[in-house]
C-alpha atoms as a PDB file:
ATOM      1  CA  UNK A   1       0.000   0.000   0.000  1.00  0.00           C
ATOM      2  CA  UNK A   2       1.055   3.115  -0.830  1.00  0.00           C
ATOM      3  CA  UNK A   3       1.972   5.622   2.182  1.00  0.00           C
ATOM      4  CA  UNK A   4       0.667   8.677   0.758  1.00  0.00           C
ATOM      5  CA  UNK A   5      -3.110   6.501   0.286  1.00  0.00           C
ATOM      6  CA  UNK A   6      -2.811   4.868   3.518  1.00  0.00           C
ATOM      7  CA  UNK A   7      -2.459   8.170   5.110  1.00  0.00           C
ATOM      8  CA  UNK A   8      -5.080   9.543   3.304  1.00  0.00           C
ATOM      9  CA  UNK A   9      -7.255   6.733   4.153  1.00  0.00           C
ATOM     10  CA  UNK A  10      -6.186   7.693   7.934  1.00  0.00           C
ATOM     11  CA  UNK A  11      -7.166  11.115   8.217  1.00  0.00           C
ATOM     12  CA  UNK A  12     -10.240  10.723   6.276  1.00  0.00           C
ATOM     13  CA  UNK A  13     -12.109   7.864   8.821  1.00  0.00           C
ATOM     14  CA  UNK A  14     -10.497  10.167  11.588  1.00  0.00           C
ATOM     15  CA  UNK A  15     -12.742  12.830  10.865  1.00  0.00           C
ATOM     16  CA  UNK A  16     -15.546  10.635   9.728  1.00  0.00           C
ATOM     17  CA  UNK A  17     -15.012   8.922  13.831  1.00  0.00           C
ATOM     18  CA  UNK A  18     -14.635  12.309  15.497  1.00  0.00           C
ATOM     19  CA  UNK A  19     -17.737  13.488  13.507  1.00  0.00           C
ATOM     20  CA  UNK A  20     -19.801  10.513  14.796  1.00  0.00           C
ATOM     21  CA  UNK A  21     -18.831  11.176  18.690  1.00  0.00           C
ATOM     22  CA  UNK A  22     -19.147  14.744  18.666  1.00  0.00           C
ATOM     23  CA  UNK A  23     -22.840  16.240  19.650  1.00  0.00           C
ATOM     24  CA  UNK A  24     -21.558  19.833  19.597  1.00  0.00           C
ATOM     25  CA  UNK A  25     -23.432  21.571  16.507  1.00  0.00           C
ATOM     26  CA  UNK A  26     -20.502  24.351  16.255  1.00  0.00           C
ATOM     27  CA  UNK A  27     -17.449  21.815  16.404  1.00  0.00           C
ATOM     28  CA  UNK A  28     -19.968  19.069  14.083  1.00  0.00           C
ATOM     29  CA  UNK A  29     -20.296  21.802  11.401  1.00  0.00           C
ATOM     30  CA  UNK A  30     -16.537  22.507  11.170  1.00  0.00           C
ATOM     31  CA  UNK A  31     -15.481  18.434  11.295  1.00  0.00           C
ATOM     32  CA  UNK A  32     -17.904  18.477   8.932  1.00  0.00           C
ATOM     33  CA  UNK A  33     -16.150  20.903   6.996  1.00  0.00           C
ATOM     34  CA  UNK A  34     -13.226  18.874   7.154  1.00  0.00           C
ATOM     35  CA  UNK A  35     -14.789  15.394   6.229  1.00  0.00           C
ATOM     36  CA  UNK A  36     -15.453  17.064   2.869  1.00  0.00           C
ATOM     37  CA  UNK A  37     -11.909  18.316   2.255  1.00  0.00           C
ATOM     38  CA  UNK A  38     -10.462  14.936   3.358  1.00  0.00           C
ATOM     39  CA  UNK A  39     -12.942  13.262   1.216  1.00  0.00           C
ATOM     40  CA  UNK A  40     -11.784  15.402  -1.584  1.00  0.00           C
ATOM     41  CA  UNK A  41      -7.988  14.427  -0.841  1.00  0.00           C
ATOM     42  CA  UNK A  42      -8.980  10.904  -0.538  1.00  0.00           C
ATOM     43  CA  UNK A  43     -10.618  10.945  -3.908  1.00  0.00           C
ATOM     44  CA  UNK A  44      -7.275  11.936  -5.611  1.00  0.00           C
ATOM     45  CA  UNK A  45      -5.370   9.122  -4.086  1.00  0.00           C
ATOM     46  CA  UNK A  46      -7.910   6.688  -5.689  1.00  0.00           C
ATOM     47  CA  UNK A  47      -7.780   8.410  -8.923  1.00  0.00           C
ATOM     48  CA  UNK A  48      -3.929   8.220  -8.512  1.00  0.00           C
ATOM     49  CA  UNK A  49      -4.001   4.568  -7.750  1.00  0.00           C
ATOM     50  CA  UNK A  50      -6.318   4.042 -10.257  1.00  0.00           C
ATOM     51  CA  UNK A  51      -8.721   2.364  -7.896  1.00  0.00           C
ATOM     52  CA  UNK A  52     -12.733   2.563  -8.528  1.00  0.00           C
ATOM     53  CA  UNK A  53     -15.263   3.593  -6.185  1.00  0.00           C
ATOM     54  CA  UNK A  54     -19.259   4.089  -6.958  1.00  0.00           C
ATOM     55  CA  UNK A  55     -20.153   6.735  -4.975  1.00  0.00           C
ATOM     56  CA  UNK A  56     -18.903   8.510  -1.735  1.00  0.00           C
ATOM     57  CA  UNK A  57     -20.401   5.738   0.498  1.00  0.00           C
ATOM     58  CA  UNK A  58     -18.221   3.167  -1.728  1.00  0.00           C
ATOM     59  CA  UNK A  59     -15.106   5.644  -1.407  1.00  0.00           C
ATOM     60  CA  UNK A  60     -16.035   5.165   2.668  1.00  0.00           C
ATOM     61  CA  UNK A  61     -15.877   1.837   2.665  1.00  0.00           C
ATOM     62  CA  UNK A  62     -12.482   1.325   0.662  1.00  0.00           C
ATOM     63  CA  UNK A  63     -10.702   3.627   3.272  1.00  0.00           C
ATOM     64  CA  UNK A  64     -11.876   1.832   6.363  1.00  0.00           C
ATOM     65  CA  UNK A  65     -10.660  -1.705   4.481  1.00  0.00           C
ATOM     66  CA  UNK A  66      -7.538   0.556   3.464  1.00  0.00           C
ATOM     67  CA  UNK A  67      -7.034   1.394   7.623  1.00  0.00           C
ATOM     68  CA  UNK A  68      -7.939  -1.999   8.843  1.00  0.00           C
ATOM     69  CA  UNK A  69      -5.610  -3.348   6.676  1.00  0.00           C
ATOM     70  CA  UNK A  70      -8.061  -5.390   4.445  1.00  0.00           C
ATOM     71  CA  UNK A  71      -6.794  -3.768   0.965  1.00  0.00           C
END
């Protein structure tokens, strides 16, 4: 696995964890914010890999295999 992916991958399902623990609107709204931008980043890595996804919940999935080690 590439490093620059797997890191990616990373800070991508950290957001996507913080935003599911957090019931603060103000801080939700900003990791919100964030989720998108990593998403975004995460996107290009696939595209640079040349690795497929369907859709953003496909993209999700491949980088929580891609963390867990799966891929």
């Amino acid at each position: 696995m590439e490093e620059d992916l797997l890191l990616a991958a990373k800070a991508y399902v950290e957001v996507i964890e913080k935003l599911g623990k957090t019931s603060d609107p103000r801080k939700a709204q900003s990791l919100e914010e964030e989720r998108g931008e990593r998403h975004w980043i995460f996107i290009d890595k696939l595209k640079k890999y040349g690795i497929d996804y369907r859709d953003r919940e496909d993209a999700t999935r491949i980088a929580y295999r891609i963390v867990n080690g799966e891929l």
